[in-house]
Protein backbone atom coordinates (compact mmCIF):
# COMPACT_ATOMS: atom_id res chain seq x y z
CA UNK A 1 -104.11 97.25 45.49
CA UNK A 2 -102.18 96.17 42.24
CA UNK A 3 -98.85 95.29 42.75
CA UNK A 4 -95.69 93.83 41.00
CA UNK A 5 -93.66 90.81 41.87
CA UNK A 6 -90.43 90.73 41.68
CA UNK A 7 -87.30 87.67 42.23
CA UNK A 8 -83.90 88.95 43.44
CA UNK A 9 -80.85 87.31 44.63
CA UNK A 10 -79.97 89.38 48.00
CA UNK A 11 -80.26 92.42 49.83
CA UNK A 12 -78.18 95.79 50.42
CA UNK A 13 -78.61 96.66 54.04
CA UNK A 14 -80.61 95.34 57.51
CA UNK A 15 -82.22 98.95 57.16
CA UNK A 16 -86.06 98.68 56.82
CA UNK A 17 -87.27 98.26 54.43
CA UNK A 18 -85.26 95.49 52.83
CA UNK A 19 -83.57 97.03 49.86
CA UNK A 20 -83.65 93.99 47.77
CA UNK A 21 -80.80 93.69 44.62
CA UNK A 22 -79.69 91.22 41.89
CA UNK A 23 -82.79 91.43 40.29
CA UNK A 24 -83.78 87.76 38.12
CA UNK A 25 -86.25 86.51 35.92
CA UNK A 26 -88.81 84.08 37.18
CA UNK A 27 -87.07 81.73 34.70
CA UNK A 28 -83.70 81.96 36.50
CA UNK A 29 -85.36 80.11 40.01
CA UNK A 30 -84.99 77.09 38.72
CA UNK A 31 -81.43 77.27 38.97
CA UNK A 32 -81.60 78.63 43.03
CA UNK A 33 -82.00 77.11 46.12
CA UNK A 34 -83.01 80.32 47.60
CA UNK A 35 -84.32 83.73 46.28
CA UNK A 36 -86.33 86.59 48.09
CA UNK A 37 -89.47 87.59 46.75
CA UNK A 38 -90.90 90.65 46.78
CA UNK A 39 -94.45 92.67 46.29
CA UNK A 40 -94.18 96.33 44.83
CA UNK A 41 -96.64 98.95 45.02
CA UNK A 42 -97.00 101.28 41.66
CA UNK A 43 -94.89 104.14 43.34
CA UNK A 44 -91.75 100.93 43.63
CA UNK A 45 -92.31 100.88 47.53
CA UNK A 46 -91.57 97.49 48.67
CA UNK A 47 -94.70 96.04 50.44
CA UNK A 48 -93.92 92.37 51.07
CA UNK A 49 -90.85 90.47 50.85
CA UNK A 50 -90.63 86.99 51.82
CA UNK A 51 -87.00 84.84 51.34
CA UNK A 52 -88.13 81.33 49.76
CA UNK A 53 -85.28 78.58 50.56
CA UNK A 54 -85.92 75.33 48.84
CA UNK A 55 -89.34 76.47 48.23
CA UNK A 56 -90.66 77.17 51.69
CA UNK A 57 -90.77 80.80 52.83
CA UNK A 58 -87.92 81.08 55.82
CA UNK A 59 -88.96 84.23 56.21
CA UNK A 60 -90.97 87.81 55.81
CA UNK A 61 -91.37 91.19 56.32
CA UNK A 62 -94.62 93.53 55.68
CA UNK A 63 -94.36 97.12 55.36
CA UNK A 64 -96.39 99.88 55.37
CA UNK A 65 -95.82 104.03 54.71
CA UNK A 66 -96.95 107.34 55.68
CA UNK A 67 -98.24 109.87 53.50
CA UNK A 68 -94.88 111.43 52.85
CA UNK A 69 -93.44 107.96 51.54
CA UNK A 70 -92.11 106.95 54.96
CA UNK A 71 -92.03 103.77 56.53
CA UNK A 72 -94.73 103.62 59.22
CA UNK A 73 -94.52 100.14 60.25
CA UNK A 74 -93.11 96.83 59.94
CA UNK A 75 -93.90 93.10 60.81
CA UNK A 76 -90.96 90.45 60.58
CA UNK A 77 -92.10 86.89 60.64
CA UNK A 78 -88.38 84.82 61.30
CA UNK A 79 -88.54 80.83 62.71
CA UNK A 80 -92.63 81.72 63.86
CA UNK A 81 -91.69 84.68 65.72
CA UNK A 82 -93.24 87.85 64.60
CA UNK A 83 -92.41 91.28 65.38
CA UNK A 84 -94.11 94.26 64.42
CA UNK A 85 -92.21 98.01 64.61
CA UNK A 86 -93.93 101.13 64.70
CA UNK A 87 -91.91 103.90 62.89
């Protein structure tokens, strides 16, 4: 599957999927301690998202959708606990 990465400073809501905003360039990491990362299919559905502090991933979520564009199911992988959510 082709996707697109993308860097961004935050997110909107602790509704799934993340809705990641304050989009930056690769270029501007150097200048943050943290960021969150994330994978985007060619329809702009976040896939992957992982929130990189000093380098090391903290964090991630997975997604995956139904036909209709909804989100099926989750997995959130916080302190090596992981969770998975069936929508």
């Amino acid at each position: 599957m082709n996707t697109t990465a993308r860097y961004f400073l935050s997110y909107s809501s602790v509704k799934l999927p993340l809705k990641l905003v304050n989009e930056i360039t690769e270029a501007d990491l150097n200048y943050r301690n943290f960021y969150y990362l994330g994978h985007f299919d060619g329809d702009g559905q976040l896939l992957h998202c992982q929130k990189i502090v000093y380098g090391e991933v903290e964090s991630e979520h997975h997604y995956r959708y139904g036909d209709g564009g909804e989100l099926a199911w989750a997995q959130i992988t916080e302190d090596d606990e992981v969770r998975e959510i069936d929508f």
